[in-house]
C-alpha atoms as a PDB file:
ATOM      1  CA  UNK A   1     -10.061-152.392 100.583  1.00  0.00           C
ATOM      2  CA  UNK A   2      -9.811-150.271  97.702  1.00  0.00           C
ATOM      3  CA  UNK A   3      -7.029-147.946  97.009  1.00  0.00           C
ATOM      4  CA  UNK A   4      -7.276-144.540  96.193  1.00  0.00           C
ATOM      5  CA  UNK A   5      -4.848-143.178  93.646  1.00  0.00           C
ATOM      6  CA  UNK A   6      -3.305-140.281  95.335  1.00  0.00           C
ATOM      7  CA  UNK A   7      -3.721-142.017  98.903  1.00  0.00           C
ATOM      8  CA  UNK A   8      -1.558-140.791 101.800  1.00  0.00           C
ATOM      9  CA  UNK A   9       0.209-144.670 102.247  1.00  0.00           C
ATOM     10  CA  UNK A  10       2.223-143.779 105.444  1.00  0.00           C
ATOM     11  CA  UNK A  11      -0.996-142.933 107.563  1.00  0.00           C
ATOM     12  CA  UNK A  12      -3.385-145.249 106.001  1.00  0.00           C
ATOM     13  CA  UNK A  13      -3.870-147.623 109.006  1.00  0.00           C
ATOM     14  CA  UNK A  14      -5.641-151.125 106.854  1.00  0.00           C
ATOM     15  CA  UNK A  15      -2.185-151.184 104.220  1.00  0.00           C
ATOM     16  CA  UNK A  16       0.071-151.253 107.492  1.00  0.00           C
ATOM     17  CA  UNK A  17      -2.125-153.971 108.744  1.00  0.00           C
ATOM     18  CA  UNK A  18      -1.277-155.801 105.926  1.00  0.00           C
ATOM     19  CA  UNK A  19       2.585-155.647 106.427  1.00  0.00           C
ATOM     20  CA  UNK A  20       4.376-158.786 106.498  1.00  0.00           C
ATOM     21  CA  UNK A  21       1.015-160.924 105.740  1.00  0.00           C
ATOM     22  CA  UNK A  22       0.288-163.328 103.095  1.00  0.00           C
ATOM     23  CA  UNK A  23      -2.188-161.219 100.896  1.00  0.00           C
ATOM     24  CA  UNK A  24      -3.656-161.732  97.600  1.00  0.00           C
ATOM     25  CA  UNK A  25      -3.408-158.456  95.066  1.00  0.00           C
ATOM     26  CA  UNK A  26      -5.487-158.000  92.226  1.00  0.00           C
ATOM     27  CA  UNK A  27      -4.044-156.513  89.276  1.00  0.00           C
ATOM     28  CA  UNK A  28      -4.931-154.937  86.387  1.00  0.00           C
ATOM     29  CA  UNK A  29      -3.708-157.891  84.649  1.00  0.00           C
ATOM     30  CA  UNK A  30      -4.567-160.866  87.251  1.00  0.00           C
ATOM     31  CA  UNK A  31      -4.462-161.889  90.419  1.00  0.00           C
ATOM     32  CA  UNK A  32      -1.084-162.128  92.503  1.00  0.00           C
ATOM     33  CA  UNK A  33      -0.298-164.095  96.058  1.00  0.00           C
ATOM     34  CA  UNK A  34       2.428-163.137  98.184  1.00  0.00           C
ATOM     35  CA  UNK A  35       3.735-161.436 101.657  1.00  0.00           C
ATOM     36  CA  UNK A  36       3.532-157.965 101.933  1.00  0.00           C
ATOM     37  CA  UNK A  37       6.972-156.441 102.776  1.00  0.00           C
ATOM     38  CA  UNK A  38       6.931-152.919 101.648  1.00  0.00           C
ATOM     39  CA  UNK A  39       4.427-150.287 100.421  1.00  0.00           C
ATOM     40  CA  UNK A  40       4.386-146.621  99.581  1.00  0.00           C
ATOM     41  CA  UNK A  41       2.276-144.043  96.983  1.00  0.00           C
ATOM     42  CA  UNK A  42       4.333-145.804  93.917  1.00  0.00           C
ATOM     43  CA  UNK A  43       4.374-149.442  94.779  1.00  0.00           C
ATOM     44  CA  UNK A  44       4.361-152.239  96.732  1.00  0.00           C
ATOM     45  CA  UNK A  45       7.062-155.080  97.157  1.00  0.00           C
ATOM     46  CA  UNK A  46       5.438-158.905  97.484  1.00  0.00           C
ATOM     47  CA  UNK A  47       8.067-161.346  98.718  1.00  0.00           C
ATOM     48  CA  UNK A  48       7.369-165.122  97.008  1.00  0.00           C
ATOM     49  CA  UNK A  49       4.893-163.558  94.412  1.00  0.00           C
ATOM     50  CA  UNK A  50       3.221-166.647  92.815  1.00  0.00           C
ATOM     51  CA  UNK A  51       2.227-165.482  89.401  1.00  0.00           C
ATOM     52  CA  UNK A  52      -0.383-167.203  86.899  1.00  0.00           C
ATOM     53  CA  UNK A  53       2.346-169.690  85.392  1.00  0.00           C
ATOM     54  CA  UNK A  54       2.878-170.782  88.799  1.00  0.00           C
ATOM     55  CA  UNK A  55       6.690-169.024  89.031  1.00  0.00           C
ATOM     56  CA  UNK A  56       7.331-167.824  92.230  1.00  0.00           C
ATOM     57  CA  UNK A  57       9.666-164.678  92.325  1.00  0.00           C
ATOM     58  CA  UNK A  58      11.886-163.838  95.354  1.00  0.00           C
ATOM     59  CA  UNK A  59      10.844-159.683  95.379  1.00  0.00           C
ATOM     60  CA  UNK A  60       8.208-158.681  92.978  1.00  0.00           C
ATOM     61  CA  UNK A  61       7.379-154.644  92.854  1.00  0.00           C
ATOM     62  CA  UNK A  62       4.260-153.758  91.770  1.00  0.00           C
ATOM     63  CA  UNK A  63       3.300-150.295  90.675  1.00  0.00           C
ATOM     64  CA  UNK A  64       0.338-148.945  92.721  1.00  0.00           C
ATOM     65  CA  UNK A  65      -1.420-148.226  89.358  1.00  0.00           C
ATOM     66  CA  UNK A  66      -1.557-151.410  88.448  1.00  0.00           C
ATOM     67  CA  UNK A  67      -3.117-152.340  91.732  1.00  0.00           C
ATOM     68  CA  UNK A  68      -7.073-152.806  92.351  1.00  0.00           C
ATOM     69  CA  UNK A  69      -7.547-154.356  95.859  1.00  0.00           C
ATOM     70  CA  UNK A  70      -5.655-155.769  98.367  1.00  0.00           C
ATOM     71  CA  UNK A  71      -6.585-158.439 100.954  1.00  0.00           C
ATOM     72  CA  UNK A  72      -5.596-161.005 102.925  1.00  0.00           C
ATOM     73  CA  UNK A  73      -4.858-164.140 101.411  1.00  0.00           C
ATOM     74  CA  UNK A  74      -6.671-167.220 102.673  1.00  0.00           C
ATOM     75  CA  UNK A  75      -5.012-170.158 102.093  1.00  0.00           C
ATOM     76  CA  UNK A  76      -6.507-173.957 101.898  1.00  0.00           C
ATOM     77  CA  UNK A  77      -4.807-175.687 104.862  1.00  0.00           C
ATOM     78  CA  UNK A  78      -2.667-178.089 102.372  1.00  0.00           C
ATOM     79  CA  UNK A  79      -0.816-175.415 100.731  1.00  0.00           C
ATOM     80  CA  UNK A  80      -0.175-173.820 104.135  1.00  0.00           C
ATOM     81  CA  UNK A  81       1.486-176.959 105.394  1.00  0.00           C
ATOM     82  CA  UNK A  82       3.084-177.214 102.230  1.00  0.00           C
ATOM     83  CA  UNK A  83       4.517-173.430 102.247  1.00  0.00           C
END
């Protein structure tokens, strides 16, 4: 799923899908894992962001330019259980 940069967020059915899932964002500068919690045409919120040092922030907001793609995060059954 590929955003658009002046996409109409509050009718876009496949980013609401996405609310409240785990879902893996790439960046501009990396990949980030995390749930969902809020989105609009500026940003999105990811709640337990896991970042490449392997921090994991309560709310991260990310702006919507620095997001590529979206999807839904598919993670290896250990680190399920262990989440």
């Amino acid at each position: 799923m590929q955003p658009e940069p002046n996409m109409d967020f509050e009718t876009h059915a496949p980013w609401a899908a996405f609310g409240n899932r785990r879902v893996r964002v790439m960046c501009r500068d990396g990949d980030l894992l995390g749930t969902l919690r809020y989105w609009d045409a500026t940003g999105i919120v990811l709640e337990g962001a896991a970042i490449k040092n392997g921090l994991a922030l309560g709310l991260l907001y990310i702006s919507m330019g620095q997001v590529r793609y979206i999807e839904e995060a598919q993670a290896p059954a250990d680190q399920a259980e262990a989440a």
